[in-house]
Protein backbone atom coordinates (compact mmCIF):
# COMPACT_ATOMS: atom_id res chain seq x y z
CA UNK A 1 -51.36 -54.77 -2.65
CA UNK A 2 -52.26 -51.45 -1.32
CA UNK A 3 -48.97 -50.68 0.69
CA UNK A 4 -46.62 -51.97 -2.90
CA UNK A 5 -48.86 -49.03 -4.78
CA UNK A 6 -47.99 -46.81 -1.73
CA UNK A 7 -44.31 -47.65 -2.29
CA UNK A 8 -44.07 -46.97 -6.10
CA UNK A 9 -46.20 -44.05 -5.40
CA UNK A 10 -43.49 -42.56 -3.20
CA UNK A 11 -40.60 -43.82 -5.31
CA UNK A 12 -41.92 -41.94 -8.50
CA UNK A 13 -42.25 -39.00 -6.62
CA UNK A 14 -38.34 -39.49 -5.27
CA UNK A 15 -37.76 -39.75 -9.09
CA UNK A 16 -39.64 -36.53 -10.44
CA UNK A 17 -38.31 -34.62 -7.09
CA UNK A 18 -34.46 -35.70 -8.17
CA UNK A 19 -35.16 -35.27 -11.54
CA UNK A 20 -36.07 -31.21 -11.06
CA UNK A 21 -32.30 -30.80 -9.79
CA UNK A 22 -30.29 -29.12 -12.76
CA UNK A 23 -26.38 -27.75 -11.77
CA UNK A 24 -26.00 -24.68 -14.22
CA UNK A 25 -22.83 -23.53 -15.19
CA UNK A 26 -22.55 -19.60 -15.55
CA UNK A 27 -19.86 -18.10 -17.50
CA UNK A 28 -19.36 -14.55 -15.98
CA UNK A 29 -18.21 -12.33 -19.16
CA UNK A 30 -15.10 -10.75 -18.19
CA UNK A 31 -15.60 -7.87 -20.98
CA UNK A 32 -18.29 -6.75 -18.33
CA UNK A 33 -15.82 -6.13 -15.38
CA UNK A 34 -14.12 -2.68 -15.26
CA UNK A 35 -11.79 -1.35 -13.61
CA UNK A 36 -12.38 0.45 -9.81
CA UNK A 37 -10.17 3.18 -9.13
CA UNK A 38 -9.71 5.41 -5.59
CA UNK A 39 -7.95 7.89 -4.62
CA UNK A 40 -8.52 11.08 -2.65
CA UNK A 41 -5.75 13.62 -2.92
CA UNK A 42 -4.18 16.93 -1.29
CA UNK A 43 -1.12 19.04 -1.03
CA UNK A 44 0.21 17.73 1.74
CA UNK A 45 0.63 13.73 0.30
CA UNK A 46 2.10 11.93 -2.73
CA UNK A 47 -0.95 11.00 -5.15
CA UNK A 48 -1.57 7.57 -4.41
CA UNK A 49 -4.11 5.65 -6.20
CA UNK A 50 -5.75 1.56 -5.37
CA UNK A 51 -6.73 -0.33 -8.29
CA UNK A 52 -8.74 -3.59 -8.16
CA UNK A 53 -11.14 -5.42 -10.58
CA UNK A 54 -15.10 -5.00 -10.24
CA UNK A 55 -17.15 -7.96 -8.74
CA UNK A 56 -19.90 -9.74 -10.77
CA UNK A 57 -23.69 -9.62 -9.01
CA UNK A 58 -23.48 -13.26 -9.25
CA UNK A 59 -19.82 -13.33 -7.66
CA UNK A 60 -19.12 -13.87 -4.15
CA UNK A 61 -16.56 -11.14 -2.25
CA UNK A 62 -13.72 -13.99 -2.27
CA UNK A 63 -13.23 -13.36 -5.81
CA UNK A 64 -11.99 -9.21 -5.61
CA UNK A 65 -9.15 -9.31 -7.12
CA UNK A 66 -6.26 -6.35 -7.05
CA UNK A 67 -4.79 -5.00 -10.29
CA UNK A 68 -1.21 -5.00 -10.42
CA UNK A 69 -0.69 -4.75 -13.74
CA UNK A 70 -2.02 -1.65 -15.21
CA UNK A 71 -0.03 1.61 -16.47
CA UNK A 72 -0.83 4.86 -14.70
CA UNK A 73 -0.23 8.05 -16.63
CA UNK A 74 -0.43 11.45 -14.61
CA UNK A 75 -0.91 14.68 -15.92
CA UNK A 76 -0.86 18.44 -14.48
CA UNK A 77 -2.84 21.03 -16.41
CA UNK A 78 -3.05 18.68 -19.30
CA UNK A 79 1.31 18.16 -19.19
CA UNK A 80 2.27 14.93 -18.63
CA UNK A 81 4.32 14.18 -15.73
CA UNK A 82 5.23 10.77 -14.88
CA UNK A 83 3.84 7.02 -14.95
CA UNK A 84 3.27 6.13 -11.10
CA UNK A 85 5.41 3.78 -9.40
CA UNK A 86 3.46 0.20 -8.75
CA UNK A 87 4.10 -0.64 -4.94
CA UNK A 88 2.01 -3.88 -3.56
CA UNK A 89 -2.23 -5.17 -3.47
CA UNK A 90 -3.38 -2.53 -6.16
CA UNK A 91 -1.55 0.51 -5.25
CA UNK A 92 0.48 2.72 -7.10
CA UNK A 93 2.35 6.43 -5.93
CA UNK A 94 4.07 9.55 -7.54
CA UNK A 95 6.49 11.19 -6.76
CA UNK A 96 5.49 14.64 -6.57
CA UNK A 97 3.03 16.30 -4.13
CA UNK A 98 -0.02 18.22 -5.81
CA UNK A 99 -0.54 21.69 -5.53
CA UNK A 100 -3.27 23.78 -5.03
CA UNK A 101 -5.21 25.43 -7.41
CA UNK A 102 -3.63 23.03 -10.11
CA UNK A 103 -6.15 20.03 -12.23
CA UNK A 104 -4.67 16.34 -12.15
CA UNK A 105 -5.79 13.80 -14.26
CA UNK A 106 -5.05 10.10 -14.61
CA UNK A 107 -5.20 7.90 -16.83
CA UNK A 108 -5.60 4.30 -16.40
CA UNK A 109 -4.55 1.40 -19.21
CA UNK A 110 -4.68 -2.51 -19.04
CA UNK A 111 -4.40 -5.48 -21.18
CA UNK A 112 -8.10 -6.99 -20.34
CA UNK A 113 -10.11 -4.56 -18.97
CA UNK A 114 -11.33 -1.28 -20.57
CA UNK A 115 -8.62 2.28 -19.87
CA UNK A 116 -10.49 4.55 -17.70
CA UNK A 117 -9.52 8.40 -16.52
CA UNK A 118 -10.66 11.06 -14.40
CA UNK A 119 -9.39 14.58 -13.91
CA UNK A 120 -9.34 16.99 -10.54
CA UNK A 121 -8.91 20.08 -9.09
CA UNK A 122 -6.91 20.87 -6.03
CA UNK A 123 -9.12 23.25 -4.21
CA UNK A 124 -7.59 26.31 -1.94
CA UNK A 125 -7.86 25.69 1.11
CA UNK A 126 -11.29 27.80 3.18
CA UNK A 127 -10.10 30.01 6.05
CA UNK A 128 -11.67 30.41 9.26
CA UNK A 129 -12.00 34.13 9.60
CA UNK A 130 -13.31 34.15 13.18
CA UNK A 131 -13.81 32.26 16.35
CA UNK A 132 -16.08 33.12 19.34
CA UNK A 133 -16.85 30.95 22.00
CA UNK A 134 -19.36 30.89 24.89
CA UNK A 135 -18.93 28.05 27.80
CA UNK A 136 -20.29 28.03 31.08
CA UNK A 137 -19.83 25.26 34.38
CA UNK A 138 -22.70 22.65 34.01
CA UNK A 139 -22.95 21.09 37.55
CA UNK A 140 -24.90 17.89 38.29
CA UNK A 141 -25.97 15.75 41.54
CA UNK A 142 -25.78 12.40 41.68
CA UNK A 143 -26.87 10.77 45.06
CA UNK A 144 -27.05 7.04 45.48
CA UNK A 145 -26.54 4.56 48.29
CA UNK A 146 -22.91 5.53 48.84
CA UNK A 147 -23.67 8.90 49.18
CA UNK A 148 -23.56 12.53 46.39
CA UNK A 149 -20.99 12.88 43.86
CA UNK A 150 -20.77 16.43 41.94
CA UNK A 151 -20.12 16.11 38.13
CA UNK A 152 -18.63 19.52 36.85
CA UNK A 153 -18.62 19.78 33.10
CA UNK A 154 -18.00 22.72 30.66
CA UNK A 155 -21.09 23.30 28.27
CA UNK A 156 -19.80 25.22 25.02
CA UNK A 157 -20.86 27.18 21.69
CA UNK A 158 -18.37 27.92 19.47
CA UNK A 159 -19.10 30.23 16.58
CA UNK A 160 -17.28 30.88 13.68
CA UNK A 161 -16.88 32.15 10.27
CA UNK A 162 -15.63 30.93 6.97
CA UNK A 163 -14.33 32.83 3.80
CA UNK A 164 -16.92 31.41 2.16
CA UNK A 165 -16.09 31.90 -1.96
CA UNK A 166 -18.12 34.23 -3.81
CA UNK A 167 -20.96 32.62 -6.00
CA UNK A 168 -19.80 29.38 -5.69
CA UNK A 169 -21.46 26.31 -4.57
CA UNK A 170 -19.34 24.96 -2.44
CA UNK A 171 -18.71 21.30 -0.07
CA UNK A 172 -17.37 21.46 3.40
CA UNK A 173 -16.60 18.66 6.04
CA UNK A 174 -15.63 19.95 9.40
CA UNK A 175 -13.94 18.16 12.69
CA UNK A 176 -12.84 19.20 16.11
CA UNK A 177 -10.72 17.30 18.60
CA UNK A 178 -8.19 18.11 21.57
CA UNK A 179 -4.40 16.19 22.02
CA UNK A 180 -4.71 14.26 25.03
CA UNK A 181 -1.51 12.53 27.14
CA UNK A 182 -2.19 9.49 29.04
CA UNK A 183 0.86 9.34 32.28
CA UNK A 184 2.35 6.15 34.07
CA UNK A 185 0.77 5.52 37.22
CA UNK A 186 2.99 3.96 40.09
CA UNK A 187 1.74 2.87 43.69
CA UNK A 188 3.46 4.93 46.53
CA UNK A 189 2.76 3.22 49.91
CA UNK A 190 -0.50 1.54 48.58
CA UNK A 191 -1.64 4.84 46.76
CA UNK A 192 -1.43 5.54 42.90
CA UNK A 193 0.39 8.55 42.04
CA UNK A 194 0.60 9.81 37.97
CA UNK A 195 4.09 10.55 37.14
CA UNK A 196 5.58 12.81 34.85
CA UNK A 197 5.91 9.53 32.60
CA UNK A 198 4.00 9.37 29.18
CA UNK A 199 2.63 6.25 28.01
CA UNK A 200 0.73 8.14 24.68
CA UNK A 201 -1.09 11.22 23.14
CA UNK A 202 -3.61 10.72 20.96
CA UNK A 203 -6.10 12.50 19.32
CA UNK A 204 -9.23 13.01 21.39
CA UNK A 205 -12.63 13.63 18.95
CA UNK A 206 -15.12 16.26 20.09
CA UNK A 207 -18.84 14.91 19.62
CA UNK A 208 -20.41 18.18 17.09
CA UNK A 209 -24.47 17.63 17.17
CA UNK A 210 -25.07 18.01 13.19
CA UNK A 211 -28.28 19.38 14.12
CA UNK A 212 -26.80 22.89 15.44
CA UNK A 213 -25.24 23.07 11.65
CA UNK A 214 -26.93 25.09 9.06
CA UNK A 215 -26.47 23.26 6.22
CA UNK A 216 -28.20 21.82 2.97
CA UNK A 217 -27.63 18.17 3.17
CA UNK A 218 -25.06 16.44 5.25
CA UNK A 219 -23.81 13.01 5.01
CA UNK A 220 -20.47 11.40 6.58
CA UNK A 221 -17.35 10.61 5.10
CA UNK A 222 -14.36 9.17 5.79
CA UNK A 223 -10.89 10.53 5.16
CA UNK A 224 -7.54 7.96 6.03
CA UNK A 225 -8.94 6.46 9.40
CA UNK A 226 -11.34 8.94 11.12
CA UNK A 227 -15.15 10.14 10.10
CA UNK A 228 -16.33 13.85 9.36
CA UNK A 229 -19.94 15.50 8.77
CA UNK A 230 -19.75 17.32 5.36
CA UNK A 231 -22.45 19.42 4.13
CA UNK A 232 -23.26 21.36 1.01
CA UNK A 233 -23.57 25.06 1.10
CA UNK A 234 -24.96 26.79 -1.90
CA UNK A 235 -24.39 30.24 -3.68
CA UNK A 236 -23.20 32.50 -0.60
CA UNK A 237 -20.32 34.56 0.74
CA UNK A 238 -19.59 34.21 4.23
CA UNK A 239 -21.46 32.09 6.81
CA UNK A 240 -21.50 32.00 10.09
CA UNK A 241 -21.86 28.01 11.92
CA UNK A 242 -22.71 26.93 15.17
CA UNK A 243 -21.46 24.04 16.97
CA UNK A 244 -22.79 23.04 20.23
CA UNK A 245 -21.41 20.05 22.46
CA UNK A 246 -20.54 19.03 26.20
CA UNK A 247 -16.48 18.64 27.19
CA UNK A 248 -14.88 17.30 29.89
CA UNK A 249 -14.06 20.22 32.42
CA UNK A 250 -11.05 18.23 34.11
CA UNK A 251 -9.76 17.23 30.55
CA UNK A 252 -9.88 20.28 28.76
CA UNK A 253 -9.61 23.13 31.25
CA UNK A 254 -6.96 24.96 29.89
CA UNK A 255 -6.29 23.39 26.59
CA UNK A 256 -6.66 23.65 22.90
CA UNK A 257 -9.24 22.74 21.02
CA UNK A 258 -8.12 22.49 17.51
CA UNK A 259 -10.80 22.81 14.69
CA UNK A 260 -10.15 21.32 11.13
CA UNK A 261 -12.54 23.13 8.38
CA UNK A 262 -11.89 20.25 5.02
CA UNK A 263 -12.73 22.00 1.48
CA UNK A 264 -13.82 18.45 -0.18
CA UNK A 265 -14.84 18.70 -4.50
CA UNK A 266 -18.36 17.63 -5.40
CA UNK A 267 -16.91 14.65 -6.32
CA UNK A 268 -15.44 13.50 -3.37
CA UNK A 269 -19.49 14.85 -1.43
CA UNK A 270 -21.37 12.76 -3.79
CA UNK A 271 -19.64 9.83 -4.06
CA UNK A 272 -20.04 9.96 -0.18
CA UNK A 273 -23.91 10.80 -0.36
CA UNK A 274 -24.72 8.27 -2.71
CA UNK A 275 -22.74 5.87 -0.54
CA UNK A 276 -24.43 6.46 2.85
CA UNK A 277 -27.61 6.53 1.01
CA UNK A 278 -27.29 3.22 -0.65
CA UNK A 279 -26.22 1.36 2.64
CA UNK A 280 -29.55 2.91 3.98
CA UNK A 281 -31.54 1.42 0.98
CA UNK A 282 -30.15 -1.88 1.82
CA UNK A 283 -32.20 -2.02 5.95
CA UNK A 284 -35.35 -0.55 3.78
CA UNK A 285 -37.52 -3.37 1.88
CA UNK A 286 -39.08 -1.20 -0.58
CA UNK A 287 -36.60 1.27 -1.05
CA UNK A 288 -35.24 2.18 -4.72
CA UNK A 289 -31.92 0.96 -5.78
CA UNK A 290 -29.01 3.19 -5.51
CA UNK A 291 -26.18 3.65 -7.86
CA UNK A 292 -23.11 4.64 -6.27
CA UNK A 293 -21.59 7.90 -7.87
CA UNK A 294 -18.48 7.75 -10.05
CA UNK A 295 -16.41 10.30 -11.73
CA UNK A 296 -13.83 7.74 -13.47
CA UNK A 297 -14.83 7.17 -17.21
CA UNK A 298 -15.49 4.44 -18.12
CA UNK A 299 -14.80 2.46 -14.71
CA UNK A 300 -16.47 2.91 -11.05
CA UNK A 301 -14.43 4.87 -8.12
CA UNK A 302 -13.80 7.98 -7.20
CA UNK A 303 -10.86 10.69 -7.77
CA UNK A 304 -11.31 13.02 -5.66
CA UNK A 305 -9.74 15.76 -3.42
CA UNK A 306 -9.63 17.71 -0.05
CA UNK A 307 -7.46 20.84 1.47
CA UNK A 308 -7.63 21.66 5.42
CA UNK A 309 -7.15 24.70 7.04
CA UNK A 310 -6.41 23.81 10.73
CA UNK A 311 -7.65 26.99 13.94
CA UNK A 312 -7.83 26.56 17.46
CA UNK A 313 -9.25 27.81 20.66
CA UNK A 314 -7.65 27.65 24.17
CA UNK A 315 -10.24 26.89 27.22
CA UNK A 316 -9.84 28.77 30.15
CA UNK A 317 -12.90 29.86 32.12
């Protein structure tokens, strides 16, 4: 008797356990999704903007979903120029190039989801007014079993100045690299040789400590493929930065070092900032949420925009 009341026992429990199991069906309200809009654009490159449709919270990242579909007006100081051309996943292109000092604005329509816009300004590009430099040999020991190898390196400070804008609060993003060449190596009587041969250049990125920059705030962005430190500079005119980092004496002896100073609009900073800030928030368990910026009405994105002014310094020591 005592083991059959064990065995209903445990079968009602089976029952109440099974019957707690509900599958709910949740209709996502697609008047809720928007439209997300990106593009980041300068005088040297057709306008070309990525549409897609925003996610759900309760959606999983299988169902993103490009927009091919929608109408994209572009304007120029408030004149309409042309509708931009739809090419493939989401993007669409003009046909003209901006220009600087000139105020863009697009406007975005669709059969489902809500018309959005957004409007920038081509910026002028910031000149580097001046470039000193300071590098000395760093030369290092290294002894181990096999015996002392010398490590010669160049140690560096460049200094320079920027036109910095009068009274203007102002966004910067700065990058310095060198164009390397990488030579064919044959084997001459068992011994390598580099010929005269080139297998590839390629753009060799100089390590800048962001501590040696005076700045506000800096975050990281990324422009086509590669990563930059912007900062924020407020009201001033003229400023002088310091960049400090190590280079390869047998690599760079003798060769350029080209410096890229990016003017980037407060639009293009904070959408940035706001970005690197909420992928922090995400490793912290108690951190507030963060809302990404957006400048496109009535949508999520960004439109923003960039101009370079390129400089460059020639090692020779």
């Amino acid at each position: 008797m005592k083991t059959q009341k064990i065995i209903l026992t445990f079968v009602a429990l089976m029952l109440i356990a099974t019957s707690c199991k509900k599958t709910l069906d949740i209709s996502i309200d697609e008047s809720e999704k928007k439209l997300v809009v990106n593009s980041i654009i300068n005088s040297d490159s057709l306008i070309l903007v990525n549409v897609c449709k925003s996610l759900g919270s309760l959606e999983q990242d299988s169902a993103f979903k490009y927009i091919n579909d929608a109408k994209i007006k572009l304007y120029e100081n408030n004149n309409f120029i042309e509708n931009l051309e739809f090419q493939k996943n989401g993007f669409y292109i003009s046909t003209i190039r901006p220009e600087e000092g000139k105020t863009y604005k697009i406007e975005l329509e669709h059969s489902i989801l809500e018309n959005t816009s957004s409007t920038t300004t081509i910026l002028q590009a910031v000149s580097i007014s001046q470039i000193t430099s300071n590098f000395e040999y760093e030369i290092t020991e290294y002894i181990d079993e096999f015996g002392t190898y010398i490590d010669t390196m160049i140690k560096g400070t460049i200094n320079f100045h920027i036109n910095d804008p009068i009274n203007e609060e102002n966004y910067y993003a700065i990058s310095a690299y060198t164009i390397d060449t990488t030579y064919n190596w044959i084997e001459e009587n068992g011994i390598y040789v580099e010929t005269d041969s080139v297998i590839s250049i390629w753009k060799n990125t100089i390590w800048i400590d962001p501590s040696t920059v005076n700045y506000q705030y800096s975050t990281q962005i990324e422009i086509g493929t590669d990563y930059y430190y912007a900062f924020y500079k407020e009201l001033n005119d003229g400023k002088l930065f310091n960049y400090t980092f190590d280079i390869d004496f047998n690599s760079t002896q003798g060769k350029k070092i080209y410096f890229e100073l990016f003017s980037i609009d407060e639009n293009f900073y904070l959408y940035n900032k706001s970005l690197q800030e909420q992928n922090e928030a995400a490793y912290t368990p108690f951190a507030q949420p963060v809302n990404v910026y957006t400048n496109i009405i009535n949508g999520y994105g960004l439109f923003g925009t960039y101009s370079i002014y390129t400089d460059s310094l020639t090692i020779n020591i």
